[in-house]
Protein backbone atom coordinates (compact mmCIF):
# COMPACT_ATOMS: atom_id res chain seq x y z
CA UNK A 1 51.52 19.70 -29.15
CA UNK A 2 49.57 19.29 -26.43
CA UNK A 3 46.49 20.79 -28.12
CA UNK A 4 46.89 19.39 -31.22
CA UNK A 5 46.23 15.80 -28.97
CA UNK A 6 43.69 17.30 -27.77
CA UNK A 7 41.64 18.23 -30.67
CA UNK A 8 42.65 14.98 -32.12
CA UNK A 9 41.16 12.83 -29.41
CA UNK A 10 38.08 15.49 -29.43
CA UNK A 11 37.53 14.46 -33.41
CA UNK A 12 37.80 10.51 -32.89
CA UNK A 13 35.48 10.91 -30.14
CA UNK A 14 33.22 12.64 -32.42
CA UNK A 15 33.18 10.04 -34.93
CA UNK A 16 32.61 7.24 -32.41
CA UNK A 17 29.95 8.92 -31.49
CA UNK A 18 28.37 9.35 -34.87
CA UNK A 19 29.43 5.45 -35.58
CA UNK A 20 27.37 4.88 -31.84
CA UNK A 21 24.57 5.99 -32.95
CA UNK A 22 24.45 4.45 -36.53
CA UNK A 23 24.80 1.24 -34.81
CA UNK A 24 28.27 0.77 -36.26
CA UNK A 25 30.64 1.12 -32.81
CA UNK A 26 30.15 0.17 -29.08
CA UNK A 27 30.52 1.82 -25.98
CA UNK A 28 31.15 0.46 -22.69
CA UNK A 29 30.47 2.57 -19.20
CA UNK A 30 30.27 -0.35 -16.84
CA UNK A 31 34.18 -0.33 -16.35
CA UNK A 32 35.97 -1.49 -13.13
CA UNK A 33 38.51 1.23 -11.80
CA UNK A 34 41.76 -0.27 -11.61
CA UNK A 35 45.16 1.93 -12.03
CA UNK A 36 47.03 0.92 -15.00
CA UNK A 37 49.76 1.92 -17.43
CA UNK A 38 49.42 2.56 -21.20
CA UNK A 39 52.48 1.34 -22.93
CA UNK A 40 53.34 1.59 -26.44
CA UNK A 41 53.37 3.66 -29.81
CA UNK A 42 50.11 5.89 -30.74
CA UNK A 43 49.24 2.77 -33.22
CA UNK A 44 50.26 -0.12 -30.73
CA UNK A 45 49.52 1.05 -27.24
CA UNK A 46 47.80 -1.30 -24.36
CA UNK A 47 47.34 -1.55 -20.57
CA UNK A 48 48.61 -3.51 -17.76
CA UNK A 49 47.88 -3.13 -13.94
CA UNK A 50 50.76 -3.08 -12.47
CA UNK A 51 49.25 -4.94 -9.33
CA UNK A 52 49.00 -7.65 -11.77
CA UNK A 53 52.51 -7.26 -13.66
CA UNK A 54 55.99 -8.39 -12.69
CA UNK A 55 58.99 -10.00 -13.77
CA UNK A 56 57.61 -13.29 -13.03
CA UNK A 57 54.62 -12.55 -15.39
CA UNK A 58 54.54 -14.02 -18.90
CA UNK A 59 52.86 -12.16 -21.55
CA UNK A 60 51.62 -13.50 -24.45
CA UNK A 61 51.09 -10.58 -27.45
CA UNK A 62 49.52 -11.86 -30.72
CA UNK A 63 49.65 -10.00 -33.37
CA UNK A 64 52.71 -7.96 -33.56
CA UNK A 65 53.13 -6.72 -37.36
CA UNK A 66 55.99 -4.53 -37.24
CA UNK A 67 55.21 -2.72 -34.32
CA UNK A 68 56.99 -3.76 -30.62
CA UNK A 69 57.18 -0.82 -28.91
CA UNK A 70 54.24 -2.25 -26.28
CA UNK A 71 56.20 -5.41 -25.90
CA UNK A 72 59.80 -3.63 -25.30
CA UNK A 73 58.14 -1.55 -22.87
CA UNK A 74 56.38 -4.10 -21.22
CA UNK A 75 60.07 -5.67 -20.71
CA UNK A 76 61.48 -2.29 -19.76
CA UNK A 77 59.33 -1.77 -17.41
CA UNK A 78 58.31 -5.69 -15.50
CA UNK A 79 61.53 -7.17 -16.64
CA UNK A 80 59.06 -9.82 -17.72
CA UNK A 81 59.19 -12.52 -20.35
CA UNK A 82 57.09 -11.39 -23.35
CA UNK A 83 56.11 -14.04 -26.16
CA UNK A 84 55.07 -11.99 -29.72
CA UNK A 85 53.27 -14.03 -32.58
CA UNK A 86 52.75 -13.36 -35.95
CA UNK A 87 52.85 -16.03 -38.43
CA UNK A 88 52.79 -14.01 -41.81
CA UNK A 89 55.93 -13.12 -44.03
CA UNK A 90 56.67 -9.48 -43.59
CA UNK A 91 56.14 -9.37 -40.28
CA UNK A 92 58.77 -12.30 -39.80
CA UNK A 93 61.03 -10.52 -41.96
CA UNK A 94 60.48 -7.70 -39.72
CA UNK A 95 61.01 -8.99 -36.60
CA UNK A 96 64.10 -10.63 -37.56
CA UNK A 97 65.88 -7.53 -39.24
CA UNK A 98 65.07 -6.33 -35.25
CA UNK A 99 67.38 -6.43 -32.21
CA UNK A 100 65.72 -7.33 -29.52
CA UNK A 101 66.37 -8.23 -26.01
CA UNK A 102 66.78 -12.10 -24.14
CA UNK A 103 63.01 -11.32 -22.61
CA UNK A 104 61.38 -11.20 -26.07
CA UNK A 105 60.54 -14.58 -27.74
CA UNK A 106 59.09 -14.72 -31.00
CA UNK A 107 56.93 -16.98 -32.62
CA UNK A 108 56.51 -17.77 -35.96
CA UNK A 109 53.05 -18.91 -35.60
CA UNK A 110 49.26 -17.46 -34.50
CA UNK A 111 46.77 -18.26 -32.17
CA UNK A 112 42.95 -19.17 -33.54
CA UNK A 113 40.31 -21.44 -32.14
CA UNK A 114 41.51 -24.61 -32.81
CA UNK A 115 44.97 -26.29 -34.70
CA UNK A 116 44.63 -25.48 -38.07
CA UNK A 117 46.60 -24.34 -41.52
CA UNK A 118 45.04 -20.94 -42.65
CA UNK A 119 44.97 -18.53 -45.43
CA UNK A 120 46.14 -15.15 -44.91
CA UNK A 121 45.01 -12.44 -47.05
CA UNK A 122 47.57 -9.47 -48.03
CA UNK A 123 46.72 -5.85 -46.98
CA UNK A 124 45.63 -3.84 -49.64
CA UNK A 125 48.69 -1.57 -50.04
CA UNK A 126 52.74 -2.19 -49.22
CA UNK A 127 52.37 0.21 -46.78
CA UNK A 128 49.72 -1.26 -44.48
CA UNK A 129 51.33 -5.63 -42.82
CA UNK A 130 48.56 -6.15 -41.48
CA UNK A 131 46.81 -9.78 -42.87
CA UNK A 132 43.93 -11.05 -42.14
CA UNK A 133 42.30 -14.64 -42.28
CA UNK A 134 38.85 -12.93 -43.41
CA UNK A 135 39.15 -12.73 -47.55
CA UNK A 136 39.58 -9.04 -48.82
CA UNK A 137 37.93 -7.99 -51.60
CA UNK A 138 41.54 -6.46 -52.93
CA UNK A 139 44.61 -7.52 -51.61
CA UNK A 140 47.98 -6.63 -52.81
CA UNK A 141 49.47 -10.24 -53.78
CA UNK A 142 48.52 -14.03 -53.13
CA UNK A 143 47.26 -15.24 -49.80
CA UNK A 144 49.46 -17.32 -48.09
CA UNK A 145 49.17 -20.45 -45.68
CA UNK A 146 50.00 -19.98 -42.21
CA UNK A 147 49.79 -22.51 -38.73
CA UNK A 148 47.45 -21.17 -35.78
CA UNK A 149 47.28 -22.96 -32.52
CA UNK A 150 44.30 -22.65 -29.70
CA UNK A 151 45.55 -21.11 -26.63
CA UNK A 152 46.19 -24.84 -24.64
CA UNK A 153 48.14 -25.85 -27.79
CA UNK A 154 50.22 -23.46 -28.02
CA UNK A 155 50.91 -23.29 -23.61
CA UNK A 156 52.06 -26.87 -24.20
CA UNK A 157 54.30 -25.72 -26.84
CA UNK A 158 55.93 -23.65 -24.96
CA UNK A 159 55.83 -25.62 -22.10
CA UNK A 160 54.02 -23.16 -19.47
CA UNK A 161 51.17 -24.07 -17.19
CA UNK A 162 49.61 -20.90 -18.24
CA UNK A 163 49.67 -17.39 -19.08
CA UNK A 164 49.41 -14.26 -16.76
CA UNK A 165 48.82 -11.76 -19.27
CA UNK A 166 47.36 -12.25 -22.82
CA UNK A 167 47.14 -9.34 -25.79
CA UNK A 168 45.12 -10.08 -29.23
CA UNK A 169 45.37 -7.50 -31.98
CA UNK A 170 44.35 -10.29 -35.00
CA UNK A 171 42.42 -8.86 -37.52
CA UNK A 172 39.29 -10.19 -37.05
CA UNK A 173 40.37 -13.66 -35.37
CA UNK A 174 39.43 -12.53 -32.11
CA UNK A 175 36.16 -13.52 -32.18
CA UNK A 176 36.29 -17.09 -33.04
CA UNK A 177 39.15 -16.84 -30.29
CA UNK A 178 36.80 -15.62 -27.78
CA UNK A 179 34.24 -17.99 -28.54
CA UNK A 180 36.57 -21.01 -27.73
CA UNK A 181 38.41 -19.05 -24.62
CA UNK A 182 37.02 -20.53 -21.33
CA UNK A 183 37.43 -24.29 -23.16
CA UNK A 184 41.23 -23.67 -22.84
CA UNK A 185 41.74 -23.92 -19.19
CA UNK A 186 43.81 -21.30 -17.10
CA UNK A 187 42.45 -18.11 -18.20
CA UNK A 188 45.05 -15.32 -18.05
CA UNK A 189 44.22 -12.65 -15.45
CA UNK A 190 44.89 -10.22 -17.99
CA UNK A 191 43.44 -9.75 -20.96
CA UNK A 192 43.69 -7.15 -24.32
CA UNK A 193 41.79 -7.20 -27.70
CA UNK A 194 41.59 -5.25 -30.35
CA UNK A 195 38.09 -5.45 -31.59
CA UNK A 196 37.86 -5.02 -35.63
CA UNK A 197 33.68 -4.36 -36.22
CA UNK A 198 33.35 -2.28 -39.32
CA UNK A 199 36.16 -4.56 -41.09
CA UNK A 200 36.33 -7.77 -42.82
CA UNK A 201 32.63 -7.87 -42.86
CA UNK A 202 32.07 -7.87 -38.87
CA UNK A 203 29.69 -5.31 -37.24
CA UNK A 204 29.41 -4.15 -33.49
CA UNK A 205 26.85 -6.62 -32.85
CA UNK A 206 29.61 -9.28 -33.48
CA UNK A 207 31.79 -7.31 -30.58
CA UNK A 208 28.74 -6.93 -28.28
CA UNK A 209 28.38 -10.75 -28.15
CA UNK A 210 32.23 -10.87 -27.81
CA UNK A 211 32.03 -8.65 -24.95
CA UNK A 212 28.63 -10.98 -23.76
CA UNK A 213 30.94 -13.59 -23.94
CA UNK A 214 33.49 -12.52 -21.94
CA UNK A 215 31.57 -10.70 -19.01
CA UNK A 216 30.71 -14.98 -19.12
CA UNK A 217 33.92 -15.80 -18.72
CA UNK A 218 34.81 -13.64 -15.96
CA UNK A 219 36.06 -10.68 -17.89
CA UNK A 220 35.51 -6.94 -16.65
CA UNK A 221 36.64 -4.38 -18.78
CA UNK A 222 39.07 -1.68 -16.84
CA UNK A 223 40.03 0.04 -19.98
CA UNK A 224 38.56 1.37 -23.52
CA UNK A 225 40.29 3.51 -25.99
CA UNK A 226 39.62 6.61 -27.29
CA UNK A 227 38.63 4.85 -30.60
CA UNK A 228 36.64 2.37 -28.95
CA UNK A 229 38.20 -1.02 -30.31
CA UNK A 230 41.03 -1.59 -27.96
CA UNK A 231 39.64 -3.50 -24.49
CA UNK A 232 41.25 -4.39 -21.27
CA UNK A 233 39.87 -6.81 -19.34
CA UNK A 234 40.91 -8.29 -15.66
CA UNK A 235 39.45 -11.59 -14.85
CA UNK A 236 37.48 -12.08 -11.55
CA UNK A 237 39.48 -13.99 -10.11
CA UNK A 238 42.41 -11.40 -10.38
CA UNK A 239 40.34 -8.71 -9.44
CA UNK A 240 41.05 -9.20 -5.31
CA UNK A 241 44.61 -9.09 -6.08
CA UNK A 242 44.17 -5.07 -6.62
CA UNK A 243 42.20 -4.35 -4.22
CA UNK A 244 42.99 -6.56 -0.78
């Protein structure tokens, strides 16, 4: 099995590489080295520091589809409270066909850049949940209308000050998200994208000024994927915190 990784990870590095130099990906080598945990399925895995992560700390994870196993493991392990979003229909049905402990809250809303009632397209097949707000040129059924909330909106929702530890996997949202960020307030001291260039019509020059943006904010990146989309990011303020 071990191999078979192995060679895996050997051929998506491969391709990045190929989509690197076509201009299509991104790759980041300025990295700060911080010791972290990858939690999570092969398809929804991130990282937390654990110098930053404790039962105190609340995560907010947007973009859940039907896959929790990064959330339940963040529990498992912090014994934190994690919040999960997703505002269209299957994965609500999802979610609520799951058992799921106290620490998991789930919302039946999204985050974007400001308050707003969007359109979500459909995936293009019943086996992919994933929607997106960008229009598809097929999707498989009607788009339907969904709430988003910015990030301060949806804190006073919930009624927290703000938010240790902050995960976006949202099809293409993130970058409007990112552009509105340091207008919210508190900044979480953790943060986790998922960036989407090559879909919905966004390129790796979008995600390079995303990532501009962020090293703006305070953001360094501690952690890349093998594929090259998903980020983690510790703010600058957090970063003493590790190593005092």
């Amino acid at each position: 099995m071990a191999s078979v990784v192995t060679v895996r990870g050997g051929l998506r590095y491969m391709r990045n590489l190929a989509r690197l130099c076509a201009g299509q990906s991104v790759f980041v080598s300025n990295k700060v080295a911080l010791d972290h945990v990858v939690l999570g399925s092969e398809y929804c895995k991130w990282p937390l520091v654990p110098l930053l992560t404790s039962n105190r700390s609340i995560v907010y994870s947007f973009g859940v589809g039907q896959d929790i196993t990064f959330d339940l493991a963040a529990i498992e392990r912090f014994r934190c409270h994690v919040y999960a979003f997703d505002p269209t229909p299957r994965s609500i049905r999802w979610v609520r066909s799951q058992i799921t402990p106290a620490e998991l809250h789930f919302c039946e809303f999204g985050i974007g850049a400001r308050p707003d009632k969007l359109l979500f397209y459909p995936p293009s097949s019943d086996t992919n949940v994933s929607y997106t707000v960008s229009p598809r040129q097929r999707s498989n059924g009607d788009a339907v209308a969904a709430e988003v909330l910015d990030l301060r909106s949806i804190l006073c929702r919930l009624k927290h000050g703000s938010v240790d530890i902050l995960k976006m996997d949202i099809e293409g949202a993130e970058y409007a998200v990112i552009e509105t960020l340091a207008q919210q307030g508190s900044l979480p001291g953790q943060l986790m994208v998922e960036f989407h260039h090559g879909m919905y019509g966004y390129t790796a020059k979008n995600t390079k000024q995303a990532l501009d943006r962020l090293r703006q904010d305070g953001y360094y990146p501690y952690y890349v994927s093998d594929t090259w989309r998903e980020f983690g990011f510790v703010h600058r303020d957090s970063v003493g915190r590790c190593v005092s």
